[in-house]
Protein backbone atom coordinates (compact mmCIF):
# COMPACT_ATOMS: atom_id res chain seq x y z
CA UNK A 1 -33.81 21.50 7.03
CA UNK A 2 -31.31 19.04 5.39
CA UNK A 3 -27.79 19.69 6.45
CA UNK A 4 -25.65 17.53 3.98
CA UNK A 5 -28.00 14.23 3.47
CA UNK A 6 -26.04 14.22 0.46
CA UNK A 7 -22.51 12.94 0.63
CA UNK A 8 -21.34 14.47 -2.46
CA UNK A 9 -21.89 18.20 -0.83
CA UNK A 10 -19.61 16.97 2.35
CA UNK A 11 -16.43 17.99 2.90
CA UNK A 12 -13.90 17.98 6.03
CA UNK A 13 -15.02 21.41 6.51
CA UNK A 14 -18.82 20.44 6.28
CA UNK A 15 -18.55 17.57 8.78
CA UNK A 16 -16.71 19.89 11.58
CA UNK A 17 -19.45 21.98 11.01
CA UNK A 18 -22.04 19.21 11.66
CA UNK A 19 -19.89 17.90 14.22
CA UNK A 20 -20.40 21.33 16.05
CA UNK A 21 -24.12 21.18 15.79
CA UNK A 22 -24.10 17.82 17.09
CA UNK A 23 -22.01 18.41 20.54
CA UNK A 24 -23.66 22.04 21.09
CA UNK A 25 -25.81 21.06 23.43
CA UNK A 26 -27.62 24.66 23.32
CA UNK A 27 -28.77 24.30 19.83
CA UNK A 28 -32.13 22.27 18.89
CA UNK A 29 -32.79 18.53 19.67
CA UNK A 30 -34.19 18.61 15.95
CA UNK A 31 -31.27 20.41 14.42
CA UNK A 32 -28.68 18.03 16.55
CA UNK A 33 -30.76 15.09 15.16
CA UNK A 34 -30.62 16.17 11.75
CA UNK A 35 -26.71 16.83 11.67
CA UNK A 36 -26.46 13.30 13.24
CA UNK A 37 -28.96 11.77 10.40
CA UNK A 38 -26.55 14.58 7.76
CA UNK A 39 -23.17 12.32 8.89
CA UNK A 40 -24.51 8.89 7.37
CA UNK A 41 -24.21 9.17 3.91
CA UNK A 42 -20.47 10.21 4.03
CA UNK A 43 -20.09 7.62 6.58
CA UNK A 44 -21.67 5.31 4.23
CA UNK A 45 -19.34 6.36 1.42
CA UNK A 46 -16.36 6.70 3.44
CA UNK A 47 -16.78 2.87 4.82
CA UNK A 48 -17.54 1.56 1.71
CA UNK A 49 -15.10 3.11 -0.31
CA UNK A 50 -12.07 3.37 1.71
CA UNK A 51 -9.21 6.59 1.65
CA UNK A 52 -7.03 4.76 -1.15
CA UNK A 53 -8.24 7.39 -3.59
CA UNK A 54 -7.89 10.59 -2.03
CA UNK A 55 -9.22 12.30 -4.96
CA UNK A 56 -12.33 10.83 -4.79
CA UNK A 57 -12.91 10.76 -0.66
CA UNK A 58 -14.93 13.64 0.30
CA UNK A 59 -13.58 13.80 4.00
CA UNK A 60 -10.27 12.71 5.45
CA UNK A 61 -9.76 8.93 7.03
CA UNK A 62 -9.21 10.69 10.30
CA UNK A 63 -12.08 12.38 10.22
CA UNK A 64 -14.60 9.64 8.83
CA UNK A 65 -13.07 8.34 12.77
CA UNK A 66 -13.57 11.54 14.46
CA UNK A 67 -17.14 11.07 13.12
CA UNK A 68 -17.79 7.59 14.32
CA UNK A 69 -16.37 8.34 17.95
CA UNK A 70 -18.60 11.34 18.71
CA UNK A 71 -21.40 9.20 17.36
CA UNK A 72 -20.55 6.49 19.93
CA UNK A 73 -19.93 8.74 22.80
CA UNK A 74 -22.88 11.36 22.70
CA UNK A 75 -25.04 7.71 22.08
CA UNK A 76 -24.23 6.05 25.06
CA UNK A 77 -24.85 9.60 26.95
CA UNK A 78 -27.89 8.51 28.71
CA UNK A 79 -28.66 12.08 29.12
CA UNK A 80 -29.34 13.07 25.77
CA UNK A 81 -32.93 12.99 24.47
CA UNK A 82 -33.82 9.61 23.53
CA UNK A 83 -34.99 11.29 19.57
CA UNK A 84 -30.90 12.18 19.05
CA UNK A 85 -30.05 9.09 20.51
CA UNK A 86 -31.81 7.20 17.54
CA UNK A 87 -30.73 9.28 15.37
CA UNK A 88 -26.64 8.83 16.01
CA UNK A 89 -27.67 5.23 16.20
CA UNK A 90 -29.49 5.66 12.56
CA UNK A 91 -26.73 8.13 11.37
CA UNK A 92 -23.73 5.45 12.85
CA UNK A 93 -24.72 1.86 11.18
CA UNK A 94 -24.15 3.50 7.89
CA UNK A 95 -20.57 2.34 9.03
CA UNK A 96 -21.02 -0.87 10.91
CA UNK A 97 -19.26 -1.25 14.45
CA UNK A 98 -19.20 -3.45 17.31
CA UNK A 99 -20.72 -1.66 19.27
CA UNK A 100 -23.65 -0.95 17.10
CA UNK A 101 -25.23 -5.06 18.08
CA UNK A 102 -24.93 -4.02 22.29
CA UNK A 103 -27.16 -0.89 21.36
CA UNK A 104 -29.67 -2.07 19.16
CA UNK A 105 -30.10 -5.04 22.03
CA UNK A 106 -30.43 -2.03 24.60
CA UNK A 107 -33.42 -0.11 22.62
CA UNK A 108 -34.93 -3.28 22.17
CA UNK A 109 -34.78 -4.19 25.32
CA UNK A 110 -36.16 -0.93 26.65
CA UNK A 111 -39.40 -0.87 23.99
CA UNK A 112 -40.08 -4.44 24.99
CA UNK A 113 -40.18 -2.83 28.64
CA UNK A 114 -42.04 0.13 27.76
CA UNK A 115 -44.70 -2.46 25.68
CA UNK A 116 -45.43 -4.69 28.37
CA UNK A 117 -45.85 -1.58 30.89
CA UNK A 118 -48.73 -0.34 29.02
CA UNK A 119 -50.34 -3.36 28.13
CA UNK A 120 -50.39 -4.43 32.51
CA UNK A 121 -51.83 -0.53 32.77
């Protein structure tokens, strides 16, 4: 099912939609994955771009931020299937951050782990 992979069918009213879908935590791990993966392109757009045009910026500054802080938050929720945590870290480096470097560290870190496990099994 592909939400809004497409940034040109995104709107403010789109991403609160996604945004939805993302937090519920009683919907799918698949469909929360996918509206993660959905947020990139805008994001993408959005960082590339900029908000000087606002005839031409499918979603509003304040929510291209909205979108970038519930990517960081639900990714650093340890609790959340490790499958939506890739995918909000895949979804979030469409628009580079600082904190994007400490987390790609942390999964590397943790399949080095997991490697070496199996291969001493």
């Amino acid at each position: 099912m592909g939400l809004a992979g497409d940034f040109t069918v995104i709107d403010d009213e789109l991403m609160v939609v996604l945004l939805s879908v993302l937090n519920d935590s009683s919907e799918s791990e698949d469909l929360r994955a996918t509206a993660a993966i959905s947020l990139g392109p805008i994001l993408d757009h959005a960082d590339m771009d900029g908000f000087d045009d606002p005839d031409h910026t499918p979603i509003s500054e304040n929510n291209f931020r909205k979108i970038q802080e519930t990517l960081r938050r639900l990714h650093v929720d340890h609790a959340l299937p490790k499958k939506m945590r890739r995918r909000i870290l895949e979804a979030s480096f469409r628009a580079p951050q600082a904190w994007h470097q400490d987390a790609v560290r942390a999964a590397y870190a943790q399949m080095m782990r997991m490697r070496m496990s199996s291969e001493t099994e």
